[in-house]
N, C-alpha and C. Protein backbone atom coordinates (compact mmCIF):
# COMPACT_ATOMS: atom_id res chain seq x y z
N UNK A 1 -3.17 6.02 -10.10
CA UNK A 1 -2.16 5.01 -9.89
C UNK A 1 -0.97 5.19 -10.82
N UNK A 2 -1.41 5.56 -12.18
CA UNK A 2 -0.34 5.80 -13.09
C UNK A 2 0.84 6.59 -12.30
N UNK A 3 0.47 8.08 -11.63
CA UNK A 3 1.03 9.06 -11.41
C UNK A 3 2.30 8.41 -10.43
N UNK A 4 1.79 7.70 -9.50
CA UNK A 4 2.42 7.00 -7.92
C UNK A 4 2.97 6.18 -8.51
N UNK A 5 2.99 5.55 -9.94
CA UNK A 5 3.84 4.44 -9.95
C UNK A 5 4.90 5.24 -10.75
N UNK A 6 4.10 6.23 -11.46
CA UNK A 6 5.73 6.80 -12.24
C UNK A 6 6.36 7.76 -11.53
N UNK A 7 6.24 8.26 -10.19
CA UNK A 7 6.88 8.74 -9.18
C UNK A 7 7.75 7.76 -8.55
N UNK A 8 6.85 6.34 -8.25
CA UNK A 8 7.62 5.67 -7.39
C UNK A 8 6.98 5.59 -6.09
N UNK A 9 6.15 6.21 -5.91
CA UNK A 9 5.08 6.56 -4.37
C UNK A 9 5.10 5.27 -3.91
N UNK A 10 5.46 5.33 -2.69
CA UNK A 10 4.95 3.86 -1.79
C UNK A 10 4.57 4.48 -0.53
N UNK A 11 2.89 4.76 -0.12
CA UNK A 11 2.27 5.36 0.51
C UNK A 11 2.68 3.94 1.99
N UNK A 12 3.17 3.48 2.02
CA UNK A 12 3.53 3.18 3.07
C UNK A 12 4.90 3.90 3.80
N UNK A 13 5.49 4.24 3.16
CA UNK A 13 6.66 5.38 3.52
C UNK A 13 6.15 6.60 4.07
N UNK A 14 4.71 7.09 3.87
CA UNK A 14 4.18 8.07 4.57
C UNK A 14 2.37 8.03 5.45
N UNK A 15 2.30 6.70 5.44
CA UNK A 15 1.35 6.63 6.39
C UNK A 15 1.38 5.20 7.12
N UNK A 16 0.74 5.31 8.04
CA UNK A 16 0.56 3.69 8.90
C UNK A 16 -1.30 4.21 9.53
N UNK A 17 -1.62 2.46 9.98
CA UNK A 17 -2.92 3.09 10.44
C UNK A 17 -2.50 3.35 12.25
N UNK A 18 -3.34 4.26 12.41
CA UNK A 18 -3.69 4.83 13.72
C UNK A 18 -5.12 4.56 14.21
N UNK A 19 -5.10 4.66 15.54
CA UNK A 19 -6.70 4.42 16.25
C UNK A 19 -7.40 5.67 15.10
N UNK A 20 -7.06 6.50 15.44
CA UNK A 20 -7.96 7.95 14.93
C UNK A 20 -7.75 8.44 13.75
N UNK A 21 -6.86 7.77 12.98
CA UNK A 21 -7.18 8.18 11.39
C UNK A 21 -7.43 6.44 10.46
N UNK A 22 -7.69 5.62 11.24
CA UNK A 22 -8.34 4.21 10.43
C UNK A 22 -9.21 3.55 10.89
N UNK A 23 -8.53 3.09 12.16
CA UNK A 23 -9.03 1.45 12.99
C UNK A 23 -9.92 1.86 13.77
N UNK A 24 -10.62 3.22 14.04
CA UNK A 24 -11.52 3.21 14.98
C UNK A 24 -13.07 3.43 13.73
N UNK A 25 -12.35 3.37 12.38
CA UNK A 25 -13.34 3.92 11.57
C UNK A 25 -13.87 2.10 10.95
N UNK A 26 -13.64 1.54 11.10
CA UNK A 26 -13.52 0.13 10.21
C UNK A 26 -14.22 -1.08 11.02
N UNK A 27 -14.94 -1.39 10.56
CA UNK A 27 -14.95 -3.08 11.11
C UNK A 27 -13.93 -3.95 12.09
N UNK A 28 -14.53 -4.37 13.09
CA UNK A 28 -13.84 -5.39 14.08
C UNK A 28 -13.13 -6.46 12.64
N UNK A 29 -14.09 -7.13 12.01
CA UNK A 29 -13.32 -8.17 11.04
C UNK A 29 -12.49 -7.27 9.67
N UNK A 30 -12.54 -6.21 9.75
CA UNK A 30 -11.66 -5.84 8.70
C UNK A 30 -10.16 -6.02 9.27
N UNK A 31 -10.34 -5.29 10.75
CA UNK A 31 -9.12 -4.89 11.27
C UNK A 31 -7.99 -6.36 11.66
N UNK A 32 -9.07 -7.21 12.19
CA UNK A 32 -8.40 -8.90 12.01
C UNK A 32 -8.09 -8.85 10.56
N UNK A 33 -8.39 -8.63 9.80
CA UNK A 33 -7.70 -8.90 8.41
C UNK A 33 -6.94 -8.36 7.99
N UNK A 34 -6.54 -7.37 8.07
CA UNK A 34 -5.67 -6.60 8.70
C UNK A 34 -4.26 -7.21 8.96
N UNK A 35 -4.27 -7.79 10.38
CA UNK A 35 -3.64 -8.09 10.90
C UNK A 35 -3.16 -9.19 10.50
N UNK A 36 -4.15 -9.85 9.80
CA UNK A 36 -4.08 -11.65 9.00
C UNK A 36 -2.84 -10.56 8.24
N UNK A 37 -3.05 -10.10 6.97
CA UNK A 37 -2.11 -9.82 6.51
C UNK A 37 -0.98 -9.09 6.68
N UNK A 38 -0.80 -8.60 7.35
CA UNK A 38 0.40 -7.99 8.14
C UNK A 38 1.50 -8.99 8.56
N UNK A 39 0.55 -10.01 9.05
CA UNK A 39 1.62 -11.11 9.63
C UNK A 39 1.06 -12.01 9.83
N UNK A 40 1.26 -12.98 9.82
CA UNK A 40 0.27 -14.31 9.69
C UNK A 40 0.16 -14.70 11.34
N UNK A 41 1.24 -14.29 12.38
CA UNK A 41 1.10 -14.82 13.61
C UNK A 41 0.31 -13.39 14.24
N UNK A 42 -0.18 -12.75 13.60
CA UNK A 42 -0.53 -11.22 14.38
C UNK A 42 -1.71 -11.44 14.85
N UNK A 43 -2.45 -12.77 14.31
CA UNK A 43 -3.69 -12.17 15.00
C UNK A 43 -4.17 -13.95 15.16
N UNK A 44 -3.46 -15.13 15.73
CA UNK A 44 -3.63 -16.15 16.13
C UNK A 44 -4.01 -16.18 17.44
N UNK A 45 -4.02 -15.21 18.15
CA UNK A 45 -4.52 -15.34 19.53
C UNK A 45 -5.74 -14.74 19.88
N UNK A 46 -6.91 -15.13 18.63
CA UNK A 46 -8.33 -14.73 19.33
C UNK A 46 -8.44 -13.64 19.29
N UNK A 47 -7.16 -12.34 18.91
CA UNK A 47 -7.63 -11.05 18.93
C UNK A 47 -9.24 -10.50 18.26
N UNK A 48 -9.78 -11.89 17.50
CA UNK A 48 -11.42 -11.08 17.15
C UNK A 48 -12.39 -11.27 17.75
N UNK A 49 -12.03 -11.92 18.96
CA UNK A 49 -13.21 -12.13 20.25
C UNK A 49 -13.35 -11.03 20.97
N UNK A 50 -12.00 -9.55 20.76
CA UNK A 50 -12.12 -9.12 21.97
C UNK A 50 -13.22 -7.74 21.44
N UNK A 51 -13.39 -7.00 22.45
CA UNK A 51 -13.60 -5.76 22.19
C UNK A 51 -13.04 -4.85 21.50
N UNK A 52 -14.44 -4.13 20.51
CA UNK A 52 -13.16 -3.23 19.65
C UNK A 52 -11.90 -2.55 19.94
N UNK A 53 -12.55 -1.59 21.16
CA UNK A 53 -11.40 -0.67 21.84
C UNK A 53 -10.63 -1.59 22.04
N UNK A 54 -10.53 -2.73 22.77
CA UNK A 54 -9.00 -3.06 22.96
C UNK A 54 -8.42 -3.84 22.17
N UNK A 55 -9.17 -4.30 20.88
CA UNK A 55 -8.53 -4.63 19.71
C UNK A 55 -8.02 -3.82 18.74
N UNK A 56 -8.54 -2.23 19.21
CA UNK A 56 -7.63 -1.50 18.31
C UNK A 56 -6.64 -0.59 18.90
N UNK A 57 -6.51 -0.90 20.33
CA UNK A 57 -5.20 -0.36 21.01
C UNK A 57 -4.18 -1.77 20.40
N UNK A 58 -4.63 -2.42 20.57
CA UNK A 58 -3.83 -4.01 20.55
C UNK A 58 -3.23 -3.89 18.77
N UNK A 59 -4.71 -3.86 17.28
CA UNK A 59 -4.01 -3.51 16.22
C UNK A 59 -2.79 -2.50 16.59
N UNK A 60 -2.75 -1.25 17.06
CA UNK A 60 -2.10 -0.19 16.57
C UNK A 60 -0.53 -0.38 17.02
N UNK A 61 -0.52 -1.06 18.20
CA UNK A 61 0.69 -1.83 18.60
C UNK A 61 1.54 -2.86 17.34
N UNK A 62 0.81 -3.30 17.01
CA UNK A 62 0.88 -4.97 16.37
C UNK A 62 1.10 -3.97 14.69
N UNK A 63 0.20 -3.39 14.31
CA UNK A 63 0.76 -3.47 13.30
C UNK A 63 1.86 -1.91 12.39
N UNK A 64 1.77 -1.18 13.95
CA UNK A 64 3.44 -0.63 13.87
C UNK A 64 4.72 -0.87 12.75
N UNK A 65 4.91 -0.34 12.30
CA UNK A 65 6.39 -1.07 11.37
C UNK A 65 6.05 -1.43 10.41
N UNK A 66 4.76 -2.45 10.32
CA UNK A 66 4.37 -3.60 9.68
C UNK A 66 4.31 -2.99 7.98
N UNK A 67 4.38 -1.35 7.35
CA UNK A 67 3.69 -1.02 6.32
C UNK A 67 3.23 -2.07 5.44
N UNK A 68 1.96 -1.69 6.55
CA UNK A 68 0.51 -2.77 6.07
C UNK A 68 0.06 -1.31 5.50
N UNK A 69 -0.56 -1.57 4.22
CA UNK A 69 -1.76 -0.40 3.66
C UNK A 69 -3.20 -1.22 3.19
N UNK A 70 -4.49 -0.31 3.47
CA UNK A 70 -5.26 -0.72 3.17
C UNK A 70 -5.46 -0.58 1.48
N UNK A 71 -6.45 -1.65 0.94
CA UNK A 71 -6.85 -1.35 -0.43
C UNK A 71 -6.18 -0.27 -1.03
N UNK A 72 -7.22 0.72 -1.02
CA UNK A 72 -7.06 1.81 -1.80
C UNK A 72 -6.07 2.53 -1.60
N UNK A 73 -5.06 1.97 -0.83
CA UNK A 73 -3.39 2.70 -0.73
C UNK A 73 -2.59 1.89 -1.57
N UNK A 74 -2.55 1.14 -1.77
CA UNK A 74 -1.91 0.03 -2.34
C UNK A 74 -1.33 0.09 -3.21
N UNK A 75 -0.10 0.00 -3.86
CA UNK A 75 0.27 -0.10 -5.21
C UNK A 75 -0.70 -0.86 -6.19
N UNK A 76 -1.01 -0.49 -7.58
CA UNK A 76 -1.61 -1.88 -8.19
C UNK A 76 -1.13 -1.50 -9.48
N UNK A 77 -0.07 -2.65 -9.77
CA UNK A 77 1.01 -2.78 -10.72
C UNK A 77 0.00 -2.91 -12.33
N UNK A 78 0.49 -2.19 -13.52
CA UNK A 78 -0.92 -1.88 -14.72
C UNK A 78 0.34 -2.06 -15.32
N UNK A 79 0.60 -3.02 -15.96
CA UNK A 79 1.52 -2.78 -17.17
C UNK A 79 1.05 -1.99 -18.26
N UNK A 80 -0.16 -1.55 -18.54
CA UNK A 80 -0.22 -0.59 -19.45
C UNK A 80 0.36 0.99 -18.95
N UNK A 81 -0.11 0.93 -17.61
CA UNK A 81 -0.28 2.24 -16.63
C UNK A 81 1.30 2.44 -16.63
N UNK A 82 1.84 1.42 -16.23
CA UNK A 82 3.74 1.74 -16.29
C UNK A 82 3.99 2.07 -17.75
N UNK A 83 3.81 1.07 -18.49
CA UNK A 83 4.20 1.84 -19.85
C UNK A 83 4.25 3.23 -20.87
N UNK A 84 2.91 3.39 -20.34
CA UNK A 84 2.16 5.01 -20.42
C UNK A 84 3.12 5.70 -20.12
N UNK A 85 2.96 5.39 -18.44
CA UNK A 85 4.39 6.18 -17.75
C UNK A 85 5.54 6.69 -18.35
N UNK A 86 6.23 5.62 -18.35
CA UNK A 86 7.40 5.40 -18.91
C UNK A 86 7.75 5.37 -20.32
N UNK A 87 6.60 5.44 -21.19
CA UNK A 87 7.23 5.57 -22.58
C UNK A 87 8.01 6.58 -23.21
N UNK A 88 8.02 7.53 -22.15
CA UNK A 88 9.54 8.57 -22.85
C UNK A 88 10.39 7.89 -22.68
N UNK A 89 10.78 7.02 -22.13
CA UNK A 89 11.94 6.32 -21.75
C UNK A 89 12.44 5.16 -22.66
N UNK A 90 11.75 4.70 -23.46
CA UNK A 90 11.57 3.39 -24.65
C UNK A 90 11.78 4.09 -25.96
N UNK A 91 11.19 4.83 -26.02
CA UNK A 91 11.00 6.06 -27.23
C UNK A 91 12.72 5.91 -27.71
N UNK A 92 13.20 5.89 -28.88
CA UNK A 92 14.77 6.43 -29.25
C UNK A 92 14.38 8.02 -29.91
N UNK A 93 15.43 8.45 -29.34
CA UNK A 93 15.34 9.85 -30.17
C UNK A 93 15.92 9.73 -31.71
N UNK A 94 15.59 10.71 -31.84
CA UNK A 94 15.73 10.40 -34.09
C UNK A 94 17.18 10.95 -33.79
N UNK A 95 18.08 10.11 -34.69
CA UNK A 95 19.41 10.12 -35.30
C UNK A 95 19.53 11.56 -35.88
N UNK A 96 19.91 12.66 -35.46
CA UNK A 96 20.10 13.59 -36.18
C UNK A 96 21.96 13.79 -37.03
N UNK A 97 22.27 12.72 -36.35
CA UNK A 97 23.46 12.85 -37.01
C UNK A 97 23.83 12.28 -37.84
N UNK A 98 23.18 11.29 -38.55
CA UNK A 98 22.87 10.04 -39.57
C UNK A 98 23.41 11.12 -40.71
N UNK A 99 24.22 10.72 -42.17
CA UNK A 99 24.51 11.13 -43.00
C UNK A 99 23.45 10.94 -43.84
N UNK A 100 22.28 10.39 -43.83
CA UNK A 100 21.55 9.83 -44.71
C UNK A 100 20.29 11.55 -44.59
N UNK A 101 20.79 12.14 -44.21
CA UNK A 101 20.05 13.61 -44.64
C UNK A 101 20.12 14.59 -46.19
């Protein structure tokens, strides 16, 4: 996580889920949750009554655009982990021009 945050990585800029690389791998109630979070109106119409298959033609529609990432894609903000990062950046370089040499 350190690495992606001191890059800047937002793995939603390079992935979305698909039938065949997520939603056909996952739980009927994951994928409603899913959708809960994606958008709060995405999945008010009973979409977890239906059948998987056509709840995950129906997700892959729906949550299009949405960069929804699961868990383990996720940013997860470490203020130590940024700092780490970034402490070349806080650091002052030593005064070499100071008369006090």
């Amino acid at each position: 996580n350190a690495i992606a945050e001191a890059v800047n990585l937002d793995m939603a800029d390079w992935w979305e889920p698909t039938a065949q690389g997520y939603l056909n791998h996952v739980p009927k109630a994951q994928i409603v949750q899913a959708l809960k979070e994606a958008g709060p109106d995405l999945a008010d119409d009973g979409v977890g009554a239906l059948k998987k298959d056509v709840l995950v033609v129906k997700a892959v529609s729906r949550l299009a655009g949405k960069r929804w990432l699961p868990a383990p894609l996720r940013r997860r903000f470490s203020s130590v982990a940024v700092t780490a990062a970034w402490s070349w950046k806080v650091r002052p370089f030593p005064d070499t021009t100071s008369a006090s040499r």
